[in-house]
Protein backbone atom coordinates (compact mmCIF):
# COMPACT_ATOMS: atom_id res chain seq x y z
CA UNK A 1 13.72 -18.40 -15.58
CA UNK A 2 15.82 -21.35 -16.85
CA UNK A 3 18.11 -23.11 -15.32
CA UNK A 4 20.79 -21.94 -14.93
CA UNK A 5 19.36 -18.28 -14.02
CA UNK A 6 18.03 -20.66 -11.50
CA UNK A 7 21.49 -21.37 -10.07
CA UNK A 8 22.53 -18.15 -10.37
CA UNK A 9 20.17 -16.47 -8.58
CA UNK A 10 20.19 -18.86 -5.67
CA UNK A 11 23.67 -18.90 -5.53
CA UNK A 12 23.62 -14.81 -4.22
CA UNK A 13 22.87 -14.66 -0.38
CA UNK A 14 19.35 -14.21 0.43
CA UNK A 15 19.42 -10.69 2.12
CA UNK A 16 20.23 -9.57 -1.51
CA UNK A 17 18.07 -11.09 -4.13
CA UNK A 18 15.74 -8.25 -3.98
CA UNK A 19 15.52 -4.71 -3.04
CA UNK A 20 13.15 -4.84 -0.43
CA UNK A 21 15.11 -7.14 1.49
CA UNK A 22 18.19 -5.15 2.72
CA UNK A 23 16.09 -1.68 2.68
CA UNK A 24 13.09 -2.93 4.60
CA UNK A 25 15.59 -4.33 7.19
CA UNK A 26 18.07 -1.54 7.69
CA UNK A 27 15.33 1.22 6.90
CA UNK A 28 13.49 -0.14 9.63
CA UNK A 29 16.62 -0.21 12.08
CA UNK A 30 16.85 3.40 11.19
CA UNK A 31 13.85 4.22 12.13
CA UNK A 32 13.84 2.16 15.10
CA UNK A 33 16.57 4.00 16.39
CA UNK A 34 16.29 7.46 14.60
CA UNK A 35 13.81 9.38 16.44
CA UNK A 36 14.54 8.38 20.00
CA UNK A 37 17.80 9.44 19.32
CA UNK A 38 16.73 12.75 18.09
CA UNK A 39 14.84 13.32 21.02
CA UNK A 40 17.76 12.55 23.74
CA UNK A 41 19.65 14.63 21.85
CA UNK A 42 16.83 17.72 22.22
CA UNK A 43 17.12 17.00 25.77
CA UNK A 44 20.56 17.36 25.72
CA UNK A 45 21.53 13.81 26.41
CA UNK A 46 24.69 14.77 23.79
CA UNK A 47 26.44 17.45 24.87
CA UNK A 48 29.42 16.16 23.42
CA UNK A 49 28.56 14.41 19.98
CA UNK A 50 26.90 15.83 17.15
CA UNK A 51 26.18 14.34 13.71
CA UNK A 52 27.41 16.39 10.38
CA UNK A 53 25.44 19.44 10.38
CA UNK A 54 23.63 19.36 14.06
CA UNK A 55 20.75 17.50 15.40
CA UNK A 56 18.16 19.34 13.87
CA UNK A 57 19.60 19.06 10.19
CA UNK A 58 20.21 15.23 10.65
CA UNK A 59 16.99 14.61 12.03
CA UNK A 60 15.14 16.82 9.24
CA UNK A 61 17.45 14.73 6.64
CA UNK A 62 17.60 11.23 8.12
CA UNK A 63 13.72 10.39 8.50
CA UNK A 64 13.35 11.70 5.57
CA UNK A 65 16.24 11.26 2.43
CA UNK A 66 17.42 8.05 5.04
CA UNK A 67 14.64 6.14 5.97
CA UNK A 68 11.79 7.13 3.79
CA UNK A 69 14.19 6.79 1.07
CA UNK A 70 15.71 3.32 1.66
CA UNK A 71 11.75 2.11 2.09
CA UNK A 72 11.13 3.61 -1.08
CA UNK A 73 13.96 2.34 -2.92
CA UNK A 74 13.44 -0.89 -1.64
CA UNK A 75 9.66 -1.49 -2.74
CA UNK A 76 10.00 -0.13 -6.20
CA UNK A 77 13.16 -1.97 -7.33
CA UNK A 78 11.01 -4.63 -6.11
CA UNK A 79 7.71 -4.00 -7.39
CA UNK A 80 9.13 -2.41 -10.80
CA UNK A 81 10.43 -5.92 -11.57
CA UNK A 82 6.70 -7.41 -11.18
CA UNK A 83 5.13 -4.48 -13.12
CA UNK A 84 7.81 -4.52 -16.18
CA UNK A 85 8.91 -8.44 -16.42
CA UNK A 86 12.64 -6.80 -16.06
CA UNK A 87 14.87 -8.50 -13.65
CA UNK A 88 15.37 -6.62 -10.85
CA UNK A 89 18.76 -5.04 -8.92
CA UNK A 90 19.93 -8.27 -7.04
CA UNK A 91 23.44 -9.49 -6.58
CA UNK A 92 26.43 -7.48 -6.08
CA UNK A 93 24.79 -4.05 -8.04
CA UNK A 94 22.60 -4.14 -5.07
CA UNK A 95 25.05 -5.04 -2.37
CA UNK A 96 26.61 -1.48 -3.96
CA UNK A 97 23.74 0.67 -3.50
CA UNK A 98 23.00 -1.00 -0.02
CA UNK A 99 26.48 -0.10 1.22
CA UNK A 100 26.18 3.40 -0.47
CA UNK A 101 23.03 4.10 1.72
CA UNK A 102 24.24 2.79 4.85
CA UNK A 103 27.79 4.52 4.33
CA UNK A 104 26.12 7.73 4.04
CA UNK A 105 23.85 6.83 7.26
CA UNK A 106 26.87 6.20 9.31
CA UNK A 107 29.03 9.27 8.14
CA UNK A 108 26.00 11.77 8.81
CA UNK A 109 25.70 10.37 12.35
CA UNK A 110 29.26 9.95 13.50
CA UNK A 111 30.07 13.84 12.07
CA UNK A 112 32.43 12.94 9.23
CA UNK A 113 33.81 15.72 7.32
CA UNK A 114 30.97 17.33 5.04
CA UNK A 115 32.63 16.74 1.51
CA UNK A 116 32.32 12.67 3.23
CA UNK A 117 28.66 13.49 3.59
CA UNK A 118 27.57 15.09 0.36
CA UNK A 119 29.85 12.47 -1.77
CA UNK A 120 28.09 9.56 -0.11
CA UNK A 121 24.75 11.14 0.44
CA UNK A 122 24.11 12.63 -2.93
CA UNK A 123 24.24 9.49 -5.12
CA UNK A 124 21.84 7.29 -4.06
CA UNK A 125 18.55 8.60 -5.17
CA UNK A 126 19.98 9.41 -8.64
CA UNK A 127 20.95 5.85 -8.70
CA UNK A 128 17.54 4.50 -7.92
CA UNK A 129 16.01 6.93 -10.67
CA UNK A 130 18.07 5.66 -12.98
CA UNK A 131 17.27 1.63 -11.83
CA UNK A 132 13.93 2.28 -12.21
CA UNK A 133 14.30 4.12 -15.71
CA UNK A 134 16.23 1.50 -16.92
CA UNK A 135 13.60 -1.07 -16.27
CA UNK A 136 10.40 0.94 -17.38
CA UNK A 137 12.02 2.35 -20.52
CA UNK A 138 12.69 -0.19 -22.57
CA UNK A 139 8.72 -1.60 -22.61
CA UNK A 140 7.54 1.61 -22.65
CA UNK A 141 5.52 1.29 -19.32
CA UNK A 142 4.23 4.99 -19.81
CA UNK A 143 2.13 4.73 -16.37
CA UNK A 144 5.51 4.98 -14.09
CA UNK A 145 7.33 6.67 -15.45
CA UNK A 146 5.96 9.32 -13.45
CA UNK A 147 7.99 7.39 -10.31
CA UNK A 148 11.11 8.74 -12.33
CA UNK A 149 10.39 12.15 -12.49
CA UNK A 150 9.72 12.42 -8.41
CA UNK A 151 12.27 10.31 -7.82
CA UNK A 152 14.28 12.81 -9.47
CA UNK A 153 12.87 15.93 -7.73
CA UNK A 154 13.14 13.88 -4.22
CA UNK A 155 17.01 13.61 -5.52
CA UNK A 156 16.89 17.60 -6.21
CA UNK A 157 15.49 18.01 -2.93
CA UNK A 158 17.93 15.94 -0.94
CA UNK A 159 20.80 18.01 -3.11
CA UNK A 160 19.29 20.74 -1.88
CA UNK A 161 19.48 20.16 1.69
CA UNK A 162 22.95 19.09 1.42
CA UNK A 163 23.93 22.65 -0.13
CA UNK A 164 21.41 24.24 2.65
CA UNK A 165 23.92 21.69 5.62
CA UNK A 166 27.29 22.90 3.63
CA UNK A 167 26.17 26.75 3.57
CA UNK A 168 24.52 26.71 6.86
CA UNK A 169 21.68 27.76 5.61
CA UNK A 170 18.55 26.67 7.79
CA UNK A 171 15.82 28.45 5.40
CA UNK A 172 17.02 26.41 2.25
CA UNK A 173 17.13 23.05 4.66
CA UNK A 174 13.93 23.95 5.56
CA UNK A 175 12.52 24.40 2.26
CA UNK A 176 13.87 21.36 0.48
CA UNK A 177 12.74 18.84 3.50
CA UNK A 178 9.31 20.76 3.48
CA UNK A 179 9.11 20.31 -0.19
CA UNK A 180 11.01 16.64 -0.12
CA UNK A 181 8.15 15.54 2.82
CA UNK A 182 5.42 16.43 -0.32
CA UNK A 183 7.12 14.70 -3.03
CA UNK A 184 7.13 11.23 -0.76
CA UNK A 185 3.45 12.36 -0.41
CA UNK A 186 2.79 12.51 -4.39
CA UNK A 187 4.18 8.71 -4.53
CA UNK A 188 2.44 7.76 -2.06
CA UNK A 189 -0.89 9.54 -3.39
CA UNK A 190 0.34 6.74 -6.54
CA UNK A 191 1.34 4.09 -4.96
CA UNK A 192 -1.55 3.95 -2.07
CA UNK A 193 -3.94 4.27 -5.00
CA UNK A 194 -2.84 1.38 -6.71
CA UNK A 195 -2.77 -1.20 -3.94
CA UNK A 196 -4.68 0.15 -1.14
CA UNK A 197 -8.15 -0.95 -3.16
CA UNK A 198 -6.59 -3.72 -4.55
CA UNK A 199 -5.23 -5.30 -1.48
CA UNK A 200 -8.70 -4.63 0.47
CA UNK A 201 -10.64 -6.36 -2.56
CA UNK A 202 -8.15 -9.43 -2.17
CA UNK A 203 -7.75 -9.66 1.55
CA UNK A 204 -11.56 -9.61 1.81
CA UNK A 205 -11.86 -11.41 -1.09
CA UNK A 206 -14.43 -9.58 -2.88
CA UNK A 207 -15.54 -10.64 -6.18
CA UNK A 208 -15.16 -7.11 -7.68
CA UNK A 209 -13.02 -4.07 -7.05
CA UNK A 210 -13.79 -0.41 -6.77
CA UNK A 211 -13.93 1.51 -10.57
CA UNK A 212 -10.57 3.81 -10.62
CA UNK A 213 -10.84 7.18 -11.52
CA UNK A 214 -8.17 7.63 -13.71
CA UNK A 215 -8.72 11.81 -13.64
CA UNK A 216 -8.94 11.83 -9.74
CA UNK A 217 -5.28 9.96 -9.66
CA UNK A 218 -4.30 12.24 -11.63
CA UNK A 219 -5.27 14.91 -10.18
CA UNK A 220 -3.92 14.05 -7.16
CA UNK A 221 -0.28 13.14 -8.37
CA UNK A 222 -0.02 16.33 -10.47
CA UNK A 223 -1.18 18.76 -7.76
CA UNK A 224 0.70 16.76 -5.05
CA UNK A 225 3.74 17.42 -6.88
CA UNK A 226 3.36 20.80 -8.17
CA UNK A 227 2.69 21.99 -4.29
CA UNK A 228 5.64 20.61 -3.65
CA UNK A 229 7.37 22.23 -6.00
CA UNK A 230 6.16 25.75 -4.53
CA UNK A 231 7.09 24.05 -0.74
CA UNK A 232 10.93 23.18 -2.13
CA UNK A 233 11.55 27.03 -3.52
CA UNK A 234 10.20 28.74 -0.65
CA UNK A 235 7.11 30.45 -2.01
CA UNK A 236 4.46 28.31 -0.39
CA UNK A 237 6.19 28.35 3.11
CA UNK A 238 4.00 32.01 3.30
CA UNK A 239 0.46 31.81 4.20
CA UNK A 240 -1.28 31.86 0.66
CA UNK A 241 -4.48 31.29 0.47
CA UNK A 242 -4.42 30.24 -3.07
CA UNK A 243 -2.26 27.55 -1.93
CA UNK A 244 -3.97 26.87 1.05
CA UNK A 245 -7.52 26.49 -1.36
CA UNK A 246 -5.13 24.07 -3.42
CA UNK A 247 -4.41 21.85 -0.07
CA UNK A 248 -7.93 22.04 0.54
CA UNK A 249 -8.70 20.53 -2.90
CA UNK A 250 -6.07 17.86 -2.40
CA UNK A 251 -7.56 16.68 1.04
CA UNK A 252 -10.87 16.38 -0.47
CA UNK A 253 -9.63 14.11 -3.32
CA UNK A 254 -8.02 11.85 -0.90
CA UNK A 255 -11.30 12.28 1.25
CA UNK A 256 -13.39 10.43 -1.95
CA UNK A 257 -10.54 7.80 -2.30
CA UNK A 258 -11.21 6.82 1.55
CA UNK A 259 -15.02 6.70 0.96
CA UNK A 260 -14.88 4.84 -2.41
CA UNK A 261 -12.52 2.59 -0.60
CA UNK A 262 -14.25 1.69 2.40
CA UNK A 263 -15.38 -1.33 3.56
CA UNK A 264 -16.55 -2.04 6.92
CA UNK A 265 -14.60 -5.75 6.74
CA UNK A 266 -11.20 -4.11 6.90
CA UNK A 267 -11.50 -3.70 10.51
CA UNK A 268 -11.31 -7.93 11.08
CA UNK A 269 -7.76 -7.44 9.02
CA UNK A 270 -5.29 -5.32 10.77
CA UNK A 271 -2.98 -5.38 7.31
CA UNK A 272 -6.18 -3.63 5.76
CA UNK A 273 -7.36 -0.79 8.15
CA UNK A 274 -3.60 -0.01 8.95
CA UNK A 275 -2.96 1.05 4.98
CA UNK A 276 -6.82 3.09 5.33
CA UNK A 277 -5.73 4.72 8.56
CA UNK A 278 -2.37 5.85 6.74
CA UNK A 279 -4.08 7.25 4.22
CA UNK A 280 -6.13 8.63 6.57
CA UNK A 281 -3.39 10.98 7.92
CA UNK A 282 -2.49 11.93 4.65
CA UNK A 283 -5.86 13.61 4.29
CA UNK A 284 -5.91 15.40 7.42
CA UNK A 285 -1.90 16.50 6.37
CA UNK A 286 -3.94 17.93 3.12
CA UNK A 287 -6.68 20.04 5.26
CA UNK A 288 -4.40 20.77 7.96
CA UNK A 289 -1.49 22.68 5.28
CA UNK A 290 -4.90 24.43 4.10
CA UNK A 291 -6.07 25.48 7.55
CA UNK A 292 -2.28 26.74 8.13
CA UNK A 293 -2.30 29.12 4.91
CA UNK A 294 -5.90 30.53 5.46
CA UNK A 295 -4.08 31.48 8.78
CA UNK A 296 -6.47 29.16 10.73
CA UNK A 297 -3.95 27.07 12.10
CA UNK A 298 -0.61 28.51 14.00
CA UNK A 299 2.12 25.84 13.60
CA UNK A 300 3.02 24.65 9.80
CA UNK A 301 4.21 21.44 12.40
CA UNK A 302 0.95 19.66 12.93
CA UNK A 303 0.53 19.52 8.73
CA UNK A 304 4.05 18.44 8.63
CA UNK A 305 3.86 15.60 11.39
CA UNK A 306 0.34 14.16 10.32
CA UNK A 307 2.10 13.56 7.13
CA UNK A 308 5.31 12.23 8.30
CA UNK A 309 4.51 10.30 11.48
CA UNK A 310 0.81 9.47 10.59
CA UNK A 311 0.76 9.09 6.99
CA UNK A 312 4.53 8.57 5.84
CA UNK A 313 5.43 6.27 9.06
CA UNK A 314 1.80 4.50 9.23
CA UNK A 315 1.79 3.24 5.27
CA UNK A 316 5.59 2.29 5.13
CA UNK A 317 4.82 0.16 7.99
CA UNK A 318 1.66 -1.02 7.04
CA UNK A 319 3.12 -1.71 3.44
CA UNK A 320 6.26 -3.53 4.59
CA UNK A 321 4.24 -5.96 6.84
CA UNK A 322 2.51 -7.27 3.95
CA UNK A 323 5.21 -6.83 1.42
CA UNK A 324 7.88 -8.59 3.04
CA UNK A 325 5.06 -11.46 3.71
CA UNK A 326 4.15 -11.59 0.12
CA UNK A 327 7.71 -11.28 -1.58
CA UNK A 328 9.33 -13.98 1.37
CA UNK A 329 6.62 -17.41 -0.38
CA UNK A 330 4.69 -16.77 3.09
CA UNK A 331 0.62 -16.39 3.36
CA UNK A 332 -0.71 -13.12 4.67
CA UNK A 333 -1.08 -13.90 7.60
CA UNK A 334 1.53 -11.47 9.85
CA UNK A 335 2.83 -12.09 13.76
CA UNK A 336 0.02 -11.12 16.08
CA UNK A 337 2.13 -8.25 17.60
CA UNK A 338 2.54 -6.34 14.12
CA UNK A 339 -1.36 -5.27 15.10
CA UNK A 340 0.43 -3.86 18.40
CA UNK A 341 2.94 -2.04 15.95
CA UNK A 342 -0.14 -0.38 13.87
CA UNK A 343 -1.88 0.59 16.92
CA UNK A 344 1.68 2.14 18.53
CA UNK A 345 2.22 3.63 15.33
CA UNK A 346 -0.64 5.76 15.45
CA UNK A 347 -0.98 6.52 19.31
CA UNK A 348 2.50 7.99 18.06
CA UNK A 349 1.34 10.27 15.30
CA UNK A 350 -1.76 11.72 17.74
CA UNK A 351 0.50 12.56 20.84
CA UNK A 352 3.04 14.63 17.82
CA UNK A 353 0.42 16.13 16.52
CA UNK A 354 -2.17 17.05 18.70
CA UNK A 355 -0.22 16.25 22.70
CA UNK A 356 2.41 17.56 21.83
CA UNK A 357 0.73 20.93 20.86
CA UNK A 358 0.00 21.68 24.28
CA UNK A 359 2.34 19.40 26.27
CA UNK A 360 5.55 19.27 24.38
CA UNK A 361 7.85 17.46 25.81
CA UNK A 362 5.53 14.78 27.19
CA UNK A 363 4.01 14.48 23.71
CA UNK A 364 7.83 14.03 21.57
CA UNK A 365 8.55 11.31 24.73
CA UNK A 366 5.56 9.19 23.97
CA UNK A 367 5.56 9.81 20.27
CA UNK A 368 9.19 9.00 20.16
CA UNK A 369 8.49 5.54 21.99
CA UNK A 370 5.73 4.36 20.36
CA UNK A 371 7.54 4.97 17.21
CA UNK A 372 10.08 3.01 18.33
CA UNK A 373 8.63 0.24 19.82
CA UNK A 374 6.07 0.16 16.66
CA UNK A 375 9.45 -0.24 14.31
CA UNK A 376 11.05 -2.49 16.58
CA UNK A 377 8.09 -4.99 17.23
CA UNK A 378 8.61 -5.09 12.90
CA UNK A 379 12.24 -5.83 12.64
CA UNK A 380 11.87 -8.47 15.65
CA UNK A 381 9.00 -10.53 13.84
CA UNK A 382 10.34 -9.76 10.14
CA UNK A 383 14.26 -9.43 10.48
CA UNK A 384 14.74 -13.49 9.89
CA UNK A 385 12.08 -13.10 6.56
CA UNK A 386 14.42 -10.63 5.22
CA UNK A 387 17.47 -12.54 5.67
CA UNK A 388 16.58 -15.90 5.28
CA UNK A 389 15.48 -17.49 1.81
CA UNK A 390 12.29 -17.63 0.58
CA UNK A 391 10.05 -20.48 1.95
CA UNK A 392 8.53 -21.78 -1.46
CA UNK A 393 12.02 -22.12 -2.62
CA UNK A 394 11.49 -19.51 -5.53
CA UNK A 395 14.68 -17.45 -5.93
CA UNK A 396 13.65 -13.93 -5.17
């Protein structure tokens, strides 16, 4: 960077230099806030206000096309700047996108007309697929360009789900969060399998990593995505046990990741067995969707929440912890009560999936909280890193 890039770039206002600043920090608000919501509003604390659509279809949409989808956007504008040598979005292109995202969080929730909604609402993704195309194009980075192609089946989803909201259509909003849930899984089958090893080599600093398996990761990605394909049109919301074999396939791939991952030091380093316990959840979201088509299983829900509270909320926690440590010039080495956050984060996901199974409402209530609490103990410690310069005085 010369000079005057120099200038430049410290001349825009910290909380947009990078993606992962004003994503990770309103994400997280929306998370914080998201499901308690949601669950006042099943207990009919909100008799009188209701977001575009209903509760249920702004709950299915919000954790999902919302939040999972600012974290997303947020770490791969990032990251796609360290993996291509492109600059990333900063500036006022990002200030855009930001304001896009929160403009369609804010008309969901306060029930603005639905054209208001589906304008706002149905950009954004496209937007980030086309960000991240633009940087991995030109220098042919052939390896992620597979990120474009969910990214634009998580947009086709979200579209989806709008038409399902604007129709009132609850099967078709069904379908395309079902199916959306499963494509956040596939990048997250790519992502967690490109830093989970790599981060536990470093943070224990081992002198040599664990051999990928090229064929496994793609194995994983490729079935991960085609199930979700058969989850977003319907077909593979029936029992099949074809499909549920396929599940069963998927969860024992992850299965070998974890083992081939494991080392017993990750336990002394909460930023290391919080990204193995995610993944963890992501297997049992695998064997559970199989026990649920070979009709072992009752409720499709405990698949679903192992993979969105456990695995989806436990590894975009985990990640942003470190990420936001890394990308802010500060040593990994997080706030003492992030470990508190892990640990809430995943009493959350077992009273979902397995209290809440045979004590409902007890199980949402405490799930709900320690959700909260988990995403609010982050934005307390990390807020000021996100909105304050970095501390090395690089420009990111």
């Amino acid at each position: 960077m010369n000079v005057i890039d120099r200038r430049e770039a410290l001349a825009i206002v910290p909380l947009f230099r990078l993606g992962f600043r004003p994503f990770f920090l309103l994400g997280s608000l929306l998370a914080m806030l998201a499901i308690p919501v949601w669950i006042m509003a099943l207990n009919g604390w909100f008799t009188e206000w209701q977001p575009t659509g209903g509760w249920l279809a702004w709950h299915r949409h919000e954790l999902l096309f919302g939040f999972a989808g600012a974290i997303i956007a947020g770490f791969l504008l990032t990251a796609v700047q360290a993996w291509t040598g492109v600059p990333g979005l900063s500036g006022k292109p990002l200030m855009a996108l930001t304001a896009l995202w929160l403009a369609a969080r804010v008309a969901w929730l306060v029930g603005a007309p639905l054209w208001w909604v589906l304008l706002l609402d149905v950009l954004f993704l496209p937007l980030v697929a086309a960000q991240m195309a633009r940087s991995v194009w030109p220098v042919r980075q052939v390896r992620n360009y597979p990120l474009v192609v969910i990214l634009a089946l998580l947009a086709i989803a979200n579209a989806v789900t709008l038409y399902g909201v604007a129709t009132e259509n609850d099967v078709l909003q069904r379908q395309a969060t079902v199916g959306g849930v499963w494509f956040v899984a596939a990048i997250m089958s790519m992502i967690g399998g490109r830093v989970i090893p790599f981060f536990t080599q470093r943070g224990l600093l081992r002198k040599e990593g664990v051999v990928a398996w090229p064929k496994l990761d793609w194995a994983l990605l490729t079935g991960t995505a085609l199930l979700s394909i058969t989850l977003l049109q319907g077909w593979a919301l029936q029992a099949q046990p074809l499909v549920g074999g396929a599940f069963a396939l998927l969860g024992l791939g992850h299965l070998i990741r974890l083992v081939r991952w494991y080392d017993s030091g990750i336990w002394r380093v909460p930023l290391l067995w919080s990204l193995h316990l995610a993944y963890a959840w992501l297997t049992v979201a695998c064997f559970a969707m199989a026990l649920w088509h070979l009709a072992v299983l009752a409720n499709m829900s405990l698949a679903v929440h192992a993979l969105t509270v456990g695995a989806m909320g436990g590894l975009i926690l985990a990640m942003i912890a470190r990420v936001t440590l890394g990308h802010t010039g500060r040593p990994l080495q997080p706030p003492k009560s992030i470990t508190w956050a892990f640990v809430l984060l995943n009493c959350g996901a077992l009273a979902r999936v397995i209290l809440a199974d045979w004590a409902y409402l007890p199980g949402l209530w405490i799930a709900a909280v320690c959700w909260g609490l988990g995403f609010a103990i982050y934005v307390y410690g990390y807020a000021p890193m996100l909105w304050r310069a970095r501390v090395d005085g690089h420009p990111g």
